[in-house]
C-alpha atoms as a PDB file:
ATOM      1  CA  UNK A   1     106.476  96.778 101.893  1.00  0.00           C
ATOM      2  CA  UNK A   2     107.653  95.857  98.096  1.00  0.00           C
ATOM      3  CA  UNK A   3     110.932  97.575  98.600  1.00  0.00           C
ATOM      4  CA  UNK A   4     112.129  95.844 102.110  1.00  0.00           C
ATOM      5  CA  UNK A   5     110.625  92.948 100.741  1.00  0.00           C
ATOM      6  CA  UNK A   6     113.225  93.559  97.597  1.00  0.00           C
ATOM      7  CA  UNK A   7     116.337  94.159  99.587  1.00  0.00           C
ATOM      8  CA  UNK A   8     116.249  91.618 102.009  1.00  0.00           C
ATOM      9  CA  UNK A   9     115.532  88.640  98.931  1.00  0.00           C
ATOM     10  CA  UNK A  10     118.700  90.714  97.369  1.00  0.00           C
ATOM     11  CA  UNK A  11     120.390  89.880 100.456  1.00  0.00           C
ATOM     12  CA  UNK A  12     119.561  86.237 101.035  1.00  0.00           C
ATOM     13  CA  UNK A  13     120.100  85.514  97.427  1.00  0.00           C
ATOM     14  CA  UNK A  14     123.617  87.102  97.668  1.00  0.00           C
ATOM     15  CA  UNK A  15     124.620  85.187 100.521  1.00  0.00           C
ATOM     16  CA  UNK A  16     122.947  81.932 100.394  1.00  0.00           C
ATOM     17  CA  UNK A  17     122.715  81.815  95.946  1.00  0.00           C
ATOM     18  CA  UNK A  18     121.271  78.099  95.623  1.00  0.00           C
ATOM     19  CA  UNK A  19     118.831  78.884  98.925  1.00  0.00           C
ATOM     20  CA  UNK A  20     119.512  75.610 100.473  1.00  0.00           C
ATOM     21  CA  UNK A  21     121.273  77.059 103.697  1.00  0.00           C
ATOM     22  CA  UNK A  22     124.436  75.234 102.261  1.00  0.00           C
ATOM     23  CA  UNK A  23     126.394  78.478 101.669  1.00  0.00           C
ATOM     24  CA  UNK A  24     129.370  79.994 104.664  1.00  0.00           C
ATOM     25  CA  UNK A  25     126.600  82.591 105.442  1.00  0.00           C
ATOM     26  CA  UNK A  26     123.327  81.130 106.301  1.00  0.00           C
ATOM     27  CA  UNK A  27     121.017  84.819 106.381  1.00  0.00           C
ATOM     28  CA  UNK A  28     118.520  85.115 109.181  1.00  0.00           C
ATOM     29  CA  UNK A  29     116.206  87.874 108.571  1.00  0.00           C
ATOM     30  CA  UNK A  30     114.746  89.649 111.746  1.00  0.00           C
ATOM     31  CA  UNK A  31     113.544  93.046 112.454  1.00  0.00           C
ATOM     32  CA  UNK A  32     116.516  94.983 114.585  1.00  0.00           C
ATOM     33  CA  UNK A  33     113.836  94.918 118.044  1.00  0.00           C
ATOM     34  CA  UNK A  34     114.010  91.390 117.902  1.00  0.00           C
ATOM     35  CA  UNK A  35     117.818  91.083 117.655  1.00  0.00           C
ATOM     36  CA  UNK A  36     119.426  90.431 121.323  1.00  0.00           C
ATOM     37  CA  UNK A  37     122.628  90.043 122.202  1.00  0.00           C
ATOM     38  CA  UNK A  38     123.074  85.998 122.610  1.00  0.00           C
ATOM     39  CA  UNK A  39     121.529  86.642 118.509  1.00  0.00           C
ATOM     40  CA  UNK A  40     124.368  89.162 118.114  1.00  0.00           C
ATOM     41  CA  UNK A  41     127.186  87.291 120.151  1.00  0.00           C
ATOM     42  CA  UNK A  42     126.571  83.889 117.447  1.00  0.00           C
ATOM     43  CA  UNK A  43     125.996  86.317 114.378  1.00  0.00           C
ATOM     44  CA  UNK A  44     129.593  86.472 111.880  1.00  0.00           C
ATOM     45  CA  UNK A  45     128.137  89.971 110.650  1.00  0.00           C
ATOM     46  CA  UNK A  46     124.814  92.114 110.768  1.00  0.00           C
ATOM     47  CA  UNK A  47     123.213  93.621 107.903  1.00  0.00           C
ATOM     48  CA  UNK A  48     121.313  96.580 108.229  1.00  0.00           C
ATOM     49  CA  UNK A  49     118.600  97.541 105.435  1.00  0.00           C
ATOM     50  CA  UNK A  50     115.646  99.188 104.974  1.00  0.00           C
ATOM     51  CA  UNK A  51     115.728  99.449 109.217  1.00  0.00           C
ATOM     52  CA  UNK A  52     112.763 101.486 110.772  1.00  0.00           C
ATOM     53  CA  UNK A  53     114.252 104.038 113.768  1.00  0.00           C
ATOM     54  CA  UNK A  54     116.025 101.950 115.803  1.00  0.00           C
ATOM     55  CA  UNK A  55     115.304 102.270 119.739  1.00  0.00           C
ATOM     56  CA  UNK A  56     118.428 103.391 122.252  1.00  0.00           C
ATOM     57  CA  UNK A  57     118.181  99.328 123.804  1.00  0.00           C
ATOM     58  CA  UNK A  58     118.835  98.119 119.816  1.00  0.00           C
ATOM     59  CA  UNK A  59     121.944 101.003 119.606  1.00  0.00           C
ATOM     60  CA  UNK A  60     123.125  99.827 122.647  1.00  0.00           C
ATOM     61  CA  UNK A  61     123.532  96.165 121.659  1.00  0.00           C
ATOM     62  CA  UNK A  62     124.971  97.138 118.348  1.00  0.00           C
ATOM     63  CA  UNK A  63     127.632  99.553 119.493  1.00  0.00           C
ATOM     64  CA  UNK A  64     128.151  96.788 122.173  1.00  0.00           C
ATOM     65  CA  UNK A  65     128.312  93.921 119.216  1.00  0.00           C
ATOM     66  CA  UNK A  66     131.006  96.146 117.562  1.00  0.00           C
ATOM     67  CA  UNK A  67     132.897  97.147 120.336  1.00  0.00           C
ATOM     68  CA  UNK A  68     133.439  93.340 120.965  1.00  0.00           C
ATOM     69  CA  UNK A  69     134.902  92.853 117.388  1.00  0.00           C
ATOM     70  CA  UNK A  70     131.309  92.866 115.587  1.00  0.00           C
ATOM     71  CA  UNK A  71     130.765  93.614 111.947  1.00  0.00           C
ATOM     72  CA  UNK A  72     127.986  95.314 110.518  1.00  0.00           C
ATOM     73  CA  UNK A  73     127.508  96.197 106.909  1.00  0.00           C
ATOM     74  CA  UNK A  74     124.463  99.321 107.177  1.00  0.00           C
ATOM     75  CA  UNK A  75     122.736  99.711 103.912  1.00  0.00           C
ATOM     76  CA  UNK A  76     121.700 103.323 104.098  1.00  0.00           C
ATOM     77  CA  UNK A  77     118.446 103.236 102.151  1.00  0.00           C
ATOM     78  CA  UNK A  78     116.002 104.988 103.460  1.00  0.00           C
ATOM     79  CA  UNK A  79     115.514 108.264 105.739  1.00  0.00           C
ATOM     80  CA  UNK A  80     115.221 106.848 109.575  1.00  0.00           C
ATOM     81  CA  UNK A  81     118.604 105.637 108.383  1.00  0.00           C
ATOM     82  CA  UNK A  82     119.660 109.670 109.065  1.00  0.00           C
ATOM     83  CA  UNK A  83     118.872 109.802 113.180  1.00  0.00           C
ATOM     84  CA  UNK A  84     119.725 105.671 113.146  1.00  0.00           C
ATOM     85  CA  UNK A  85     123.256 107.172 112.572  1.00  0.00           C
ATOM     86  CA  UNK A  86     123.395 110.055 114.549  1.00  0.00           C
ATOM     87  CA  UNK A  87     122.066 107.358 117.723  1.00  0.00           C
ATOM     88  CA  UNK A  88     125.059 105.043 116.897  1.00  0.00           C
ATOM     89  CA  UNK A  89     127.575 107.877 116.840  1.00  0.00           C
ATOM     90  CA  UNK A  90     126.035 109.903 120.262  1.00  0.00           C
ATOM     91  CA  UNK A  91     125.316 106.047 121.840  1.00  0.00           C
ATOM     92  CA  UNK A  92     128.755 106.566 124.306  1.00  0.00           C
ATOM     93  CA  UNK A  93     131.536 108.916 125.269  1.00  0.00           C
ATOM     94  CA  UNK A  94     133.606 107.125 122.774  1.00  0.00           C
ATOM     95  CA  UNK A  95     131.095 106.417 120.227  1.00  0.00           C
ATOM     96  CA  UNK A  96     131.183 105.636 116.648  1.00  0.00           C
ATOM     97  CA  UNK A  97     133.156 108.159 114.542  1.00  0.00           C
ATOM     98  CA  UNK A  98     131.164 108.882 111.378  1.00  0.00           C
ATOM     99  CA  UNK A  99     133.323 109.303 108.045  1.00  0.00           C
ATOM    100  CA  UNK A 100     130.488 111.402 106.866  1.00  0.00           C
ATOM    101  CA  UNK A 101     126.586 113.259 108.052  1.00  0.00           C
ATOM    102  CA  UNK A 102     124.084 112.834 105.936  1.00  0.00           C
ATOM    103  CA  UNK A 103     122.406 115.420 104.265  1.00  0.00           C
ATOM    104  CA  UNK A 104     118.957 115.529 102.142  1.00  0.00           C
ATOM    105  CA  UNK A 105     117.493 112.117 101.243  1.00  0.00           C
ATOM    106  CA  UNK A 106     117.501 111.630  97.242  1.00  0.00           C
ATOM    107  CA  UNK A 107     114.569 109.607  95.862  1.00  0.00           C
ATOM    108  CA  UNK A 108     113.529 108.568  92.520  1.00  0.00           C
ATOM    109  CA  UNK A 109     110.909 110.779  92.530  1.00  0.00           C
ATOM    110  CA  UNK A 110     113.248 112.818  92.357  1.00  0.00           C
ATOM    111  CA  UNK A 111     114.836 112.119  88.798  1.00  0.00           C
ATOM    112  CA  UNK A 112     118.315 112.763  89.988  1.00  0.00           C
ATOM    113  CA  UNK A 113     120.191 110.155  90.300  1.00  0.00           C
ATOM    114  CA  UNK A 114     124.413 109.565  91.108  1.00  0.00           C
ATOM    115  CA  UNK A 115     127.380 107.566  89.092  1.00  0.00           C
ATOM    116  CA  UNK A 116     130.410 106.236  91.014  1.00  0.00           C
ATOM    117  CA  UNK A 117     133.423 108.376  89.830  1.00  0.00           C
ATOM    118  CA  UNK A 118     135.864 107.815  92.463  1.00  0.00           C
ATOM    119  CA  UNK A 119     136.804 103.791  93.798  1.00  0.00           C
ATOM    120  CA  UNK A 120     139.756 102.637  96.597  1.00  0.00           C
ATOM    121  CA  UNK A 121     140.807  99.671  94.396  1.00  0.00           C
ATOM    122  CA  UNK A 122     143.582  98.527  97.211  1.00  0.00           C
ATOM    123  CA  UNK A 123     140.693  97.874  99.522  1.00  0.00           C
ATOM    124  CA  UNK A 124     140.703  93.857  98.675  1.00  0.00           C
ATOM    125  CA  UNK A 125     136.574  93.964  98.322  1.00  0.00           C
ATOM    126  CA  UNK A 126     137.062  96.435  95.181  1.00  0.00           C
ATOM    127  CA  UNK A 127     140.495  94.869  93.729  1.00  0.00           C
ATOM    128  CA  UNK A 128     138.101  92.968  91.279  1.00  0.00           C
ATOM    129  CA  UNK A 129     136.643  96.224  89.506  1.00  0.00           C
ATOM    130  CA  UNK A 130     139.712  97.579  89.482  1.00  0.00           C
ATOM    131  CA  UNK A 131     140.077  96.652  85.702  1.00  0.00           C
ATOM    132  CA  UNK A 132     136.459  96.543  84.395  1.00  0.00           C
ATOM    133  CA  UNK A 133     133.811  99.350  84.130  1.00  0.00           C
ATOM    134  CA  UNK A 134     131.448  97.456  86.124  1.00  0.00           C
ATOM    135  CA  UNK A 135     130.917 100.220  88.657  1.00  0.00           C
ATOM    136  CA  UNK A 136     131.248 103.120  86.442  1.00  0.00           C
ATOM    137  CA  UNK A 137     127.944 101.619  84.699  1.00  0.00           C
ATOM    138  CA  UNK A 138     125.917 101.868  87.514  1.00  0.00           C
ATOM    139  CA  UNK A 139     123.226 104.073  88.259  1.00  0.00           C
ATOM    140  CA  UNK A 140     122.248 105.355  91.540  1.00  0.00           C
ATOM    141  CA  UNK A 141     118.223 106.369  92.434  1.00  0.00           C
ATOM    142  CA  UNK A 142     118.359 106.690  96.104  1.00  0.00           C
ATOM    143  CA  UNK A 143     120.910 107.798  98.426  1.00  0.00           C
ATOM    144  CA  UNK A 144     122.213 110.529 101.163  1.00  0.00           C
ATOM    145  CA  UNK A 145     123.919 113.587 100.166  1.00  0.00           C
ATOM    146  CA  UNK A 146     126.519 113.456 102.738  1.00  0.00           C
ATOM    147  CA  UNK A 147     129.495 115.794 104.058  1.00  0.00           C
ATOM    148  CA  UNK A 148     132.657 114.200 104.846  1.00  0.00           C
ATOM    149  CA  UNK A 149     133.976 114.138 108.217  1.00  0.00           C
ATOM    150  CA  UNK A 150     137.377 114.807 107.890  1.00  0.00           C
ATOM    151  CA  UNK A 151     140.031 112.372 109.086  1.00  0.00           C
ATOM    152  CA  UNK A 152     136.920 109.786 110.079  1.00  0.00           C
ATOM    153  CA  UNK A 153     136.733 106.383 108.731  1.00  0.00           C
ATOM    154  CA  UNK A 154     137.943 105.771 105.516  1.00  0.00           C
ATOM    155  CA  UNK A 155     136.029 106.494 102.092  1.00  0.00           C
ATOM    156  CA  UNK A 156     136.053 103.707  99.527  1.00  0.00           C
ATOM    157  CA  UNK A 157     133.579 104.591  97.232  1.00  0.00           C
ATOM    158  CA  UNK A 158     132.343 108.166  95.889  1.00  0.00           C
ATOM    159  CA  UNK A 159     129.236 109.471  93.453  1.00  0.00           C
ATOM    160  CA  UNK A 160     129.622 111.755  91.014  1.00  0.00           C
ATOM    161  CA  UNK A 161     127.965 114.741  93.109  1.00  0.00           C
ATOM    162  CA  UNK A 162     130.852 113.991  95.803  1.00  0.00           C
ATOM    163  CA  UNK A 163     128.473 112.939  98.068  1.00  0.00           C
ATOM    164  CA  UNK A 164     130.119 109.263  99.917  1.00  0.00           C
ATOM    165  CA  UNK A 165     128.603 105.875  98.369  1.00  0.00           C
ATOM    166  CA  UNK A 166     130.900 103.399 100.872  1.00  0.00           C
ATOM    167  CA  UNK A 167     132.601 103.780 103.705  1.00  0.00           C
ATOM    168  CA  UNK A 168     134.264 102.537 106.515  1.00  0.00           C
ATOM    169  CA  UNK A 169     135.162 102.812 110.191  1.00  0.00           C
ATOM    170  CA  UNK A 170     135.715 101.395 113.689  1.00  0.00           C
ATOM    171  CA  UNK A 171     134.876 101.060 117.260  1.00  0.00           C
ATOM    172  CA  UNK A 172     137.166  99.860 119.180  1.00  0.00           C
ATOM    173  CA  UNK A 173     137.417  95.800 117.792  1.00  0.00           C
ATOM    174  CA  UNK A 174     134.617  96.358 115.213  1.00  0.00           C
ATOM    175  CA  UNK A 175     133.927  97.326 112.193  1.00  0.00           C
ATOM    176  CA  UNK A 176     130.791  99.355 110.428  1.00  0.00           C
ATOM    177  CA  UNK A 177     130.512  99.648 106.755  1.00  0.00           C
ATOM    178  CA  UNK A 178     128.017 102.239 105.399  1.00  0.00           C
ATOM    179  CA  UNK A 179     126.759 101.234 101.995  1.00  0.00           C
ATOM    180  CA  UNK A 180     124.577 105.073 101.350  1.00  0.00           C
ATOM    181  CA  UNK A 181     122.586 102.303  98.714  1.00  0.00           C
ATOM    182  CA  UNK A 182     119.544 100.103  98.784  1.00  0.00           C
ATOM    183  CA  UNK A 183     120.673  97.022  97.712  1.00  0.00           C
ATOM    184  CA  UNK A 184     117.610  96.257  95.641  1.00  0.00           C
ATOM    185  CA  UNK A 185     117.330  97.546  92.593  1.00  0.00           C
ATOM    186  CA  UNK A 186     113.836  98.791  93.408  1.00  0.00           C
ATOM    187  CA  UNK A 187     115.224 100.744  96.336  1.00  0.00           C
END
């Protein structure tokens, strides 16, 4: 569909700009049943977006992936992404600690839309906006209303309605970063 089809050229244009695999991230875009773990074990990070529900096997690997010191950067843009999370955080005994639920799904059907009011500018990724109004211009069409989970992860960005835009947390070696975003402007 137009809209995965948008994010994931986002993504590959992000990491690999000049698209002549000569970047430090070469992108390899798969569905998540195809990804196994000898894919996962050689991957630097995994990028979730616009995923489909993901089957208990595909949790498994990726609570697995992080547990081992994975990264995965989950770009929370569409509404499987809701029981995708609640999987990865009921996957084991010691699963994945949530800094937030998601709530209702906001569209752009919807005409609502969210603003970032609220940034962690000592997290090094942000540092850069710190001093420009880069983020504060930005306008938000589709996202989770979410409740915080207290003492969970660690919040780095927040909308104007409260609801979480960026956030962070572990497992063990690993590290998950929840981008509630498409990263295509037509998501």
């Amino acid at each position: 569909d137009s809209a995965r089809g948008a994010s994931h050229r986002f993504l590959r244009a992000a990491l690999d700009p000049t698209g002549d695999e000569s970047a430090v991230f070469i992108p390899t875009v798969m569905t998540p049943d195809a990804l196994d773990r000898f894919v996962a074990g050689q991957s630097h990070a995994i990028i979730l977006c616009q995923a489909a529900a993901l089957r208990e096997s595909t949790v498994g690997l990726l609570t697995d992936y992080l547990r081992n010191g994975g990264r995965i950067i989950y770009f929370l843009d569409g509404p499987a992404d809701r029981d995708n999370l609640a999987l990865l955080s009921n996957d084991t005994e010691n699963g994945i600690k949530l800094p937030f639920q998601p709530g209702a799904y906001i569209t752009p059907e919807s005409g609502a839309y969210a603003m970032l009011t609220s940034a962690n500018y000592e997290e090094p990724m942000l540092r850069k906006f710190r001093d420009t109004s880069a983020l504060a211009d930005l306008h938000f069409f589709s996202y989770f209303e979410t409740r915080r989970e207290e003492s969970q992860g660690q919040v780095l960005l927040k909308y104007d309605n409260d609801s979480i835009a960026l956030a962070r947390t572990t497992l063990s070696l690993g590290t998950l970063l929840l981008a509630n975003f498409s990263p295509s402007l037509e998501g």
